[in-house]
PDB file of N, CA and C in Angstrom:
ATOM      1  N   UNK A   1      84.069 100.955  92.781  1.00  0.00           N
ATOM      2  CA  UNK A   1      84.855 102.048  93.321  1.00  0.00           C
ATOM      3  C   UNK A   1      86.011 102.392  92.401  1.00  0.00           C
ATOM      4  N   UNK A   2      86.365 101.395  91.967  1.00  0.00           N
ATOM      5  CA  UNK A   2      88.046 101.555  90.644  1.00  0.00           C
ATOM      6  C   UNK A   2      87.391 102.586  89.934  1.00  0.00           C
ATOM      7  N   UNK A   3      86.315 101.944  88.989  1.00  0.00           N
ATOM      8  CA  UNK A   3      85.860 102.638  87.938  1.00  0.00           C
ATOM      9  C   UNK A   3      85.400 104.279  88.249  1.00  0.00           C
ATOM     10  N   UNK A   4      84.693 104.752  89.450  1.00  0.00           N
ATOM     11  CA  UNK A   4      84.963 105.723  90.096  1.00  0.00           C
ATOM     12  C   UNK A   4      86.287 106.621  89.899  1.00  0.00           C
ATOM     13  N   UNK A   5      87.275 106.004  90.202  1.00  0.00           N
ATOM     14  CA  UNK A   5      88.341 106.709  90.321  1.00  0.00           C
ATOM     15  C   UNK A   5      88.516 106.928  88.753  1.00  0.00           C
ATOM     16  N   UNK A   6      88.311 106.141  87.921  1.00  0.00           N
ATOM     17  CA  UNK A   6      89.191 106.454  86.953  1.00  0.00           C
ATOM     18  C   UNK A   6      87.984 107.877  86.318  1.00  0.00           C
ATOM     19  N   UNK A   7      86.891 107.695  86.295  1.00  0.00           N
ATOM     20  CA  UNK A   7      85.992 109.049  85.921  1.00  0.00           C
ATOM     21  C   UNK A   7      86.293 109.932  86.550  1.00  0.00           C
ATOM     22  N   UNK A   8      87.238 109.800  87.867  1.00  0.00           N
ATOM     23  CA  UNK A   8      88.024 111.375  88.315  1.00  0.00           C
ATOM     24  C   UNK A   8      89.435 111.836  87.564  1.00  0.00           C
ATOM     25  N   UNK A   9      89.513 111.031  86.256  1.00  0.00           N
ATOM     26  CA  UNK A   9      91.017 111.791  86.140  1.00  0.00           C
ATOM     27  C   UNK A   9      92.010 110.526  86.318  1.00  0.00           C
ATOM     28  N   UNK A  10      91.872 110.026  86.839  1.00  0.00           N
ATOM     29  CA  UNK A  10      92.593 109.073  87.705  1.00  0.00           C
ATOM     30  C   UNK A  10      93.081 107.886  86.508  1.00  0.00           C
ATOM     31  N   UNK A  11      94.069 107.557  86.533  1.00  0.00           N
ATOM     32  CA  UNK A  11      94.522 106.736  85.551  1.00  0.00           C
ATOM     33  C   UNK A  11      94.558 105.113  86.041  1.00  0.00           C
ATOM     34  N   UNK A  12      93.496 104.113  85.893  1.00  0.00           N
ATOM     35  CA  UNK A  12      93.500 103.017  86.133  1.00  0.00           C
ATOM     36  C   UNK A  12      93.992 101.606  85.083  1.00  0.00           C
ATOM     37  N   UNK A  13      95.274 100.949  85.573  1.00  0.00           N
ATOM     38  CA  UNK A  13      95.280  99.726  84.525  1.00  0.00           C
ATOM     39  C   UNK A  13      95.057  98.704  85.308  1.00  0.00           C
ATOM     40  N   UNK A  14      94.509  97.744  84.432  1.00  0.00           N
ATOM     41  CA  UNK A  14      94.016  96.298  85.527  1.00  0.00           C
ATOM     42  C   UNK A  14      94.785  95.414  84.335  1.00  0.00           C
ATOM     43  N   UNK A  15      95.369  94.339  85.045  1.00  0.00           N
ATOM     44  CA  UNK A  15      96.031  92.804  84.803  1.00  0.00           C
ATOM     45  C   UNK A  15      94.600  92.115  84.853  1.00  0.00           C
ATOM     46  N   UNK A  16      94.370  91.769  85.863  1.00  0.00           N
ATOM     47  CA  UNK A  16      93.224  90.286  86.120  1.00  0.00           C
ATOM     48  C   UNK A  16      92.068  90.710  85.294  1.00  0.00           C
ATOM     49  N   UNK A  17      90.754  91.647  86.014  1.00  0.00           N
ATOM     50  CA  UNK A  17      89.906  92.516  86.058  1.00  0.00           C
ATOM     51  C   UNK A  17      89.657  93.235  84.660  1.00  0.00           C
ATOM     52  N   UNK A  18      88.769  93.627  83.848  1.00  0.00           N
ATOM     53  CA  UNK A  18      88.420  95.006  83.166  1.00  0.00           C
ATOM     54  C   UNK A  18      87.873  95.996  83.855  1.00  0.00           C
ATOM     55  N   UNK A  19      87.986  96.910  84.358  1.00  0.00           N
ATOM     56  CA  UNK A  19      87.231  97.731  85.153  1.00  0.00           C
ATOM     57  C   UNK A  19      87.016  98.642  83.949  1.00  0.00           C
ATOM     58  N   UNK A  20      85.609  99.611  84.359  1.00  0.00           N
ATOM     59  CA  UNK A  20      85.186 100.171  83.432  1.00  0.00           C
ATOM     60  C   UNK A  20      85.683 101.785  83.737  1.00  0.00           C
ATOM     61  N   UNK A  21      86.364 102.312  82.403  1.00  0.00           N
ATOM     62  CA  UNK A  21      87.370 103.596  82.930  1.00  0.00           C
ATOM     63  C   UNK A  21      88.489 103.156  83.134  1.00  0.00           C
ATOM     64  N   UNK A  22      88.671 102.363  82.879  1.00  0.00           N
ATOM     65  CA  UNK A  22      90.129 101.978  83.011  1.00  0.00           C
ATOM     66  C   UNK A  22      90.885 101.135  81.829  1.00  0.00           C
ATOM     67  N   UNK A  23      92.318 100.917  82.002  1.00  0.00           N
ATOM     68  CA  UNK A  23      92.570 100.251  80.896  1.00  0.00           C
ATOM     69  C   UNK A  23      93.181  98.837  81.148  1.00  0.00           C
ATOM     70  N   UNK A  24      92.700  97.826  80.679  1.00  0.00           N
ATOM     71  CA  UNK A  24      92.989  96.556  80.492  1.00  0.00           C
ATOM     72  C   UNK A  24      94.272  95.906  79.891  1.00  0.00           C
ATOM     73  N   UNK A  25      95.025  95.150  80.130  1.00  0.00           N
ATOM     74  CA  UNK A  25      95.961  94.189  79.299  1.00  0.00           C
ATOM     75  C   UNK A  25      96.442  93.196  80.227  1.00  0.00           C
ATOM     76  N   UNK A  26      96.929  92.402  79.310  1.00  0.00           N
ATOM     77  CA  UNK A  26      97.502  91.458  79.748  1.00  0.00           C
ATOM     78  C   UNK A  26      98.762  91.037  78.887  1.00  0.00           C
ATOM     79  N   UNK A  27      99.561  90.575  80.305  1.00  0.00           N
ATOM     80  CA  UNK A  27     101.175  90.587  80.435  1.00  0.00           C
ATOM     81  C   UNK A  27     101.632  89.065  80.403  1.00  0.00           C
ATOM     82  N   UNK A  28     102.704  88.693  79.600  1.00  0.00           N
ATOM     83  CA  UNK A  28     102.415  87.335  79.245  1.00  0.00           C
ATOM     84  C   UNK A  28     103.830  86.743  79.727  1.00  0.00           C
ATOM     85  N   UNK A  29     104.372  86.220  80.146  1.00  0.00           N
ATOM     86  CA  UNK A  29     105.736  85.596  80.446  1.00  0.00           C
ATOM     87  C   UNK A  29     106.899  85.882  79.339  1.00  0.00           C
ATOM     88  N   UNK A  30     107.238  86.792  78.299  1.00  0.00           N
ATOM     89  CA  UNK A  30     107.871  87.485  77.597  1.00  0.00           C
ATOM     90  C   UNK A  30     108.596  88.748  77.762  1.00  0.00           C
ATOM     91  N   UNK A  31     110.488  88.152  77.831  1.00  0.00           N
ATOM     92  CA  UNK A  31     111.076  89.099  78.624  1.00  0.00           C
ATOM     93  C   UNK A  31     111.266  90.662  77.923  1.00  0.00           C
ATOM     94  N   UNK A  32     110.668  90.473  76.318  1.00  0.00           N
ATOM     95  CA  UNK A  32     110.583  91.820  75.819  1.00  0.00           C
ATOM     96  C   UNK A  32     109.784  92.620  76.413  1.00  0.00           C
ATOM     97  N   UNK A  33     108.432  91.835  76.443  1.00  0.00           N
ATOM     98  CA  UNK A  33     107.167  92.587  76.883  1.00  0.00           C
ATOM     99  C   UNK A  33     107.209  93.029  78.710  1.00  0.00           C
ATOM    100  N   UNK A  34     107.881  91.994  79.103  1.00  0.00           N
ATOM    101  CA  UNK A  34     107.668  92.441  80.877  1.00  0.00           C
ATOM    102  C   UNK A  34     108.909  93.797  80.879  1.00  0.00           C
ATOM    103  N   UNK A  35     109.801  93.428  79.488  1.00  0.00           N
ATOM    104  CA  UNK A  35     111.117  94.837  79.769  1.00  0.00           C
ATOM    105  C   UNK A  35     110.588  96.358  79.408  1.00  0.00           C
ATOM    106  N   UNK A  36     109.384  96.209  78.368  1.00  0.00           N
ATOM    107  CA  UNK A  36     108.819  97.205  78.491  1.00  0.00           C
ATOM    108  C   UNK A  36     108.088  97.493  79.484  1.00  0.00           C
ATOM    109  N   UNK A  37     107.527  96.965  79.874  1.00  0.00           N
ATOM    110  CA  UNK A  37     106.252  97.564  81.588  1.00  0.00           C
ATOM    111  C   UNK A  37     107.228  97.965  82.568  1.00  0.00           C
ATOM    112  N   UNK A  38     108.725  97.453  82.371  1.00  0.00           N
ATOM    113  CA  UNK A  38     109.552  98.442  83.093  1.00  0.00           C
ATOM    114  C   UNK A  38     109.726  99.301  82.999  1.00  0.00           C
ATOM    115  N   UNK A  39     110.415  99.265  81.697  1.00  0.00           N
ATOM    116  CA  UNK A  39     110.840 101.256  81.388  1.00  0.00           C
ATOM    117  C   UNK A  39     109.480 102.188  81.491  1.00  0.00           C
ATOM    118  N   UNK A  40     108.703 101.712  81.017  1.00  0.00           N
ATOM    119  CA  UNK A  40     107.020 102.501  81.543  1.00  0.00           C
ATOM    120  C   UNK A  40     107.337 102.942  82.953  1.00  0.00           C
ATOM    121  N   UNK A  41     107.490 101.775  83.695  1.00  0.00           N
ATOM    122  CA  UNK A  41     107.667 102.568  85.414  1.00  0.00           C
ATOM    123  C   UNK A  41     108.445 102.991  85.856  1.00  0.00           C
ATOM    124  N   UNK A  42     109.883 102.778  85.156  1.00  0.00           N
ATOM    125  CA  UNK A  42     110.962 103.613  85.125  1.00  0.00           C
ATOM    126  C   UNK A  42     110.947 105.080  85.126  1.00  0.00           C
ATOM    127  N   UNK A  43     110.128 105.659  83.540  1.00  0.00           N
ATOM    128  CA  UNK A  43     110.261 106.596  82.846  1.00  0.00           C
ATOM    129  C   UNK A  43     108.601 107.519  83.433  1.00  0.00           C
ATOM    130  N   UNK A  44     107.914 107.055  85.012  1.00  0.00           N
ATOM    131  CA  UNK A  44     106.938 107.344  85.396  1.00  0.00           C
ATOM    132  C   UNK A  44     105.812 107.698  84.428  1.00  0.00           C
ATOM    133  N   UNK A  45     105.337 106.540  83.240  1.00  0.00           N
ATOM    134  CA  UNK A  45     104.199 106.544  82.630  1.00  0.00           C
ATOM    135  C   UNK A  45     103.260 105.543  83.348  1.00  0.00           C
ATOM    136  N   UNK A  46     103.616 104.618  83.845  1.00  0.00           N
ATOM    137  CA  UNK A  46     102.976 103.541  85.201  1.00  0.00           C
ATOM    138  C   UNK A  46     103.313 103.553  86.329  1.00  0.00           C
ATOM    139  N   UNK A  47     102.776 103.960  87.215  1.00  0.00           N
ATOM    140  CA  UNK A  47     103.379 103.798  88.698  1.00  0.00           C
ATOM    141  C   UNK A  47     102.451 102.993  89.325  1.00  0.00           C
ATOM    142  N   UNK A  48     103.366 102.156  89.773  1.00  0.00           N
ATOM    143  CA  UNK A  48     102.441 101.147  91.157  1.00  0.00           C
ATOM    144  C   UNK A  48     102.373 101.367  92.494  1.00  0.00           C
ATOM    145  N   UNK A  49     101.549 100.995  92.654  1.00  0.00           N
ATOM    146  CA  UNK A  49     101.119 100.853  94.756  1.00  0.00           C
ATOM    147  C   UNK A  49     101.081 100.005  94.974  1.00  0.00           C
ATOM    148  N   UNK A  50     101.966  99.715  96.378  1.00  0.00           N
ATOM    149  CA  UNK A  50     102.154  98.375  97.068  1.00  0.00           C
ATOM    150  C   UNK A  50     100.921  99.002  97.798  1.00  0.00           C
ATOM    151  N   UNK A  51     100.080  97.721  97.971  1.00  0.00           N
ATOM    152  CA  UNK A  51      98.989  97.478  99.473  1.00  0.00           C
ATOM    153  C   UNK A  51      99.970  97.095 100.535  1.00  0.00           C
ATOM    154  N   UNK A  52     101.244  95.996 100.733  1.00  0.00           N
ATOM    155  CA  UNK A  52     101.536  95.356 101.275  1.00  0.00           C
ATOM    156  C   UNK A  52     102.939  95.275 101.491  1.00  0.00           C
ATOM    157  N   UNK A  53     104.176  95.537 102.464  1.00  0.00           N
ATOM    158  CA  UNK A  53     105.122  94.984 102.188  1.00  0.00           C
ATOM    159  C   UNK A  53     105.804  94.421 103.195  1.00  0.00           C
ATOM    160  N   UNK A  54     106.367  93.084 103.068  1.00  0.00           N
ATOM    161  CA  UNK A  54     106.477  91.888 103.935  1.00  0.00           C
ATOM    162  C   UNK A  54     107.575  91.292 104.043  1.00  0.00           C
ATOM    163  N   UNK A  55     108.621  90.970 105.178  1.00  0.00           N
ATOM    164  CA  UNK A  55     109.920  90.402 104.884  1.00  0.00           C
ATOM    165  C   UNK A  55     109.290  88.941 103.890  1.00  0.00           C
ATOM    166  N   UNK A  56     110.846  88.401 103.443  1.00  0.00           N
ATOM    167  CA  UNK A  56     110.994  87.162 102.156  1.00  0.00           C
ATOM    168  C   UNK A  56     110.375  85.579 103.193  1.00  0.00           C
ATOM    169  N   UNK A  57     110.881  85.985 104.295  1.00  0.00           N
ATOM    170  CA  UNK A  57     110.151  84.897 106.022  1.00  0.00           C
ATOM    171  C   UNK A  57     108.787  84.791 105.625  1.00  0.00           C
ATOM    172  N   UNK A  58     108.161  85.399 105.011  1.00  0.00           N
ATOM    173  CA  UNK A  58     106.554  85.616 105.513  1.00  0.00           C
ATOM    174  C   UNK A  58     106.027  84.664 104.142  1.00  0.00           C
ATOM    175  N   UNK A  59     106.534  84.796 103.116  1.00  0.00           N
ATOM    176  CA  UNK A  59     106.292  84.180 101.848  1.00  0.00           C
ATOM    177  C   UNK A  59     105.218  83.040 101.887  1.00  0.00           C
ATOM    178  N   UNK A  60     105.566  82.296 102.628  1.00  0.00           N
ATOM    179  CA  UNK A  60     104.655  80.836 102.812  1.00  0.00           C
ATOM    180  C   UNK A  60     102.767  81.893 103.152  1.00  0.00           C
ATOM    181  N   UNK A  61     102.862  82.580 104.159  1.00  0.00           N
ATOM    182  CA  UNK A  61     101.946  82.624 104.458  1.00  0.00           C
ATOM    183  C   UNK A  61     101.093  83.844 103.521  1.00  0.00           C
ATOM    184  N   UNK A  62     102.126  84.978 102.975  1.00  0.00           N
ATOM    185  CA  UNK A  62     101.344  85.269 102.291  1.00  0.00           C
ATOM    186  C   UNK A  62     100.511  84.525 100.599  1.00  0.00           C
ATOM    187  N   UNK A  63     101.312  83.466 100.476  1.00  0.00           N
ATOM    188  CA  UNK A  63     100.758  82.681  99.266  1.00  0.00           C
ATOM    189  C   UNK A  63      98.933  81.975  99.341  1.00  0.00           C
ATOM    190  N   UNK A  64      99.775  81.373 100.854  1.00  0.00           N
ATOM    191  CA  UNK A  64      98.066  80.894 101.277  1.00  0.00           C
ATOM    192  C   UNK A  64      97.230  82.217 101.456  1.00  0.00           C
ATOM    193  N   UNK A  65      97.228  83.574 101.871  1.00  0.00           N
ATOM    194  CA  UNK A  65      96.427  84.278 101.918  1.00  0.00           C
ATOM    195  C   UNK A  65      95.730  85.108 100.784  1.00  0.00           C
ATOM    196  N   UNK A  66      96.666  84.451  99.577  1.00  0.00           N
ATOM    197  CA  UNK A  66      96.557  84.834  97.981  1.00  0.00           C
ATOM    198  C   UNK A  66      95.730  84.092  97.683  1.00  0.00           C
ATOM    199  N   UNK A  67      96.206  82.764  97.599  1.00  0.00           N
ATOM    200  CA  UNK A  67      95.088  81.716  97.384  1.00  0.00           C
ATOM    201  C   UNK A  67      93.814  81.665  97.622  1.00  0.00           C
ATOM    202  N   UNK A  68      93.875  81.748  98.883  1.00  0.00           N
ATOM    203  CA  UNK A  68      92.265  81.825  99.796  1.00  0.00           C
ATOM    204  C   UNK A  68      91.636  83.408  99.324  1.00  0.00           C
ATOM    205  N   UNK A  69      92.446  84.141  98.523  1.00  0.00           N
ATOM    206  CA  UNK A  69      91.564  85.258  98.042  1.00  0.00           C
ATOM    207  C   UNK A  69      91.816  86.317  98.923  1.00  0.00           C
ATOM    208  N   UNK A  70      92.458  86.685 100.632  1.00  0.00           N
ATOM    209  CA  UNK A  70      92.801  87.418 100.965  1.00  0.00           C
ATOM    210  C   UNK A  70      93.583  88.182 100.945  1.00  0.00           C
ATOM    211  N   UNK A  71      94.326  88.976  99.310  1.00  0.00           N
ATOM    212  CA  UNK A  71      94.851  89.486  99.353  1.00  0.00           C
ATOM    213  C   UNK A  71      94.718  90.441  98.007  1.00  0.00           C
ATOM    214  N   UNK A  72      94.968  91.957  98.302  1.00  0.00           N
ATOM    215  CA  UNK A  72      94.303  93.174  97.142  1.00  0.00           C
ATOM    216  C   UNK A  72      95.587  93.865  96.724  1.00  0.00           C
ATOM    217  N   UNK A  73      95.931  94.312  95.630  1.00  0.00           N
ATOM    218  CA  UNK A  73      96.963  94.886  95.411  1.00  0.00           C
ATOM    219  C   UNK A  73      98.312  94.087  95.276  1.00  0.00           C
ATOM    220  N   UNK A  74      99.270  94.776  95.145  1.00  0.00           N
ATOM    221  CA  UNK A  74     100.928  94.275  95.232  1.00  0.00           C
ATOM    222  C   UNK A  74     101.522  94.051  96.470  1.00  0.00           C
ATOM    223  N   UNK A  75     102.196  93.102  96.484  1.00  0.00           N
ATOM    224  CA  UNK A  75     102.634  92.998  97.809  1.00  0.00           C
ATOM    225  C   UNK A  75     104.091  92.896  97.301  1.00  0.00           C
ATOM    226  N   UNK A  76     104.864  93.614  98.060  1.00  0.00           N
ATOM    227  CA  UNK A  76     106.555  93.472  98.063  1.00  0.00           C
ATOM    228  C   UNK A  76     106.866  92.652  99.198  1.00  0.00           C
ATOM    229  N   UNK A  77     107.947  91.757  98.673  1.00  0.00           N
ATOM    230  CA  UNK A  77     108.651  90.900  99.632  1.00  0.00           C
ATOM    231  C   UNK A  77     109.930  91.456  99.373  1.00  0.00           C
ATOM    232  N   UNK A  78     110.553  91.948 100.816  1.00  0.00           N
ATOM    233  CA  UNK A  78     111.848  92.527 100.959  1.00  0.00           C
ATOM    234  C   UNK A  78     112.867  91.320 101.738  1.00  0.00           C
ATOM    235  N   UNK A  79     114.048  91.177 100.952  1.00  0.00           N
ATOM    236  CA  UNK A  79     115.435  90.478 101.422  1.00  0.00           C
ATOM    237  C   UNK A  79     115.826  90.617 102.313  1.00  0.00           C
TER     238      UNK A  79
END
């Protein structure tokens, strides 16, 4: 279905995944490199979608639901 979207136009980047139509990389624990993927979303060349957003309380349980694989997209944990 990703790859779908991205043959509409649709601009897809994947972290984990290669999806096909889309573009791939990977982001490495480097505060140059994570400071650029900011200004990218800053300067609206990347924009993200939360699937999910969850008070900082919930944390425990959304980890186990990461783990166990139940969980798609970004999830924000709010303070």
């Amino acid at each position: 279905m990703v790859g779908a979207l991205a043959g509409l136009g649709r601009r897809i980047v994947t972290i984990a995944t290669p999806v096909e139509g889309g573009t791939h990389f990977v982001a490495r624990d480097d505060p140059a490199q994570l400071g650029r993927i900011a200004a990218l979303i800053d300067e609206g060349s990347v924009t993200v979608e939360a699937a999910e957003s969850h008070p900082l309380t919930e944390l425990a349980e959304i980890h186990r639901r990461a783990e166990a694989g139940g969980t798609r997209g970004k999830v924000i944990l709010r303070v």
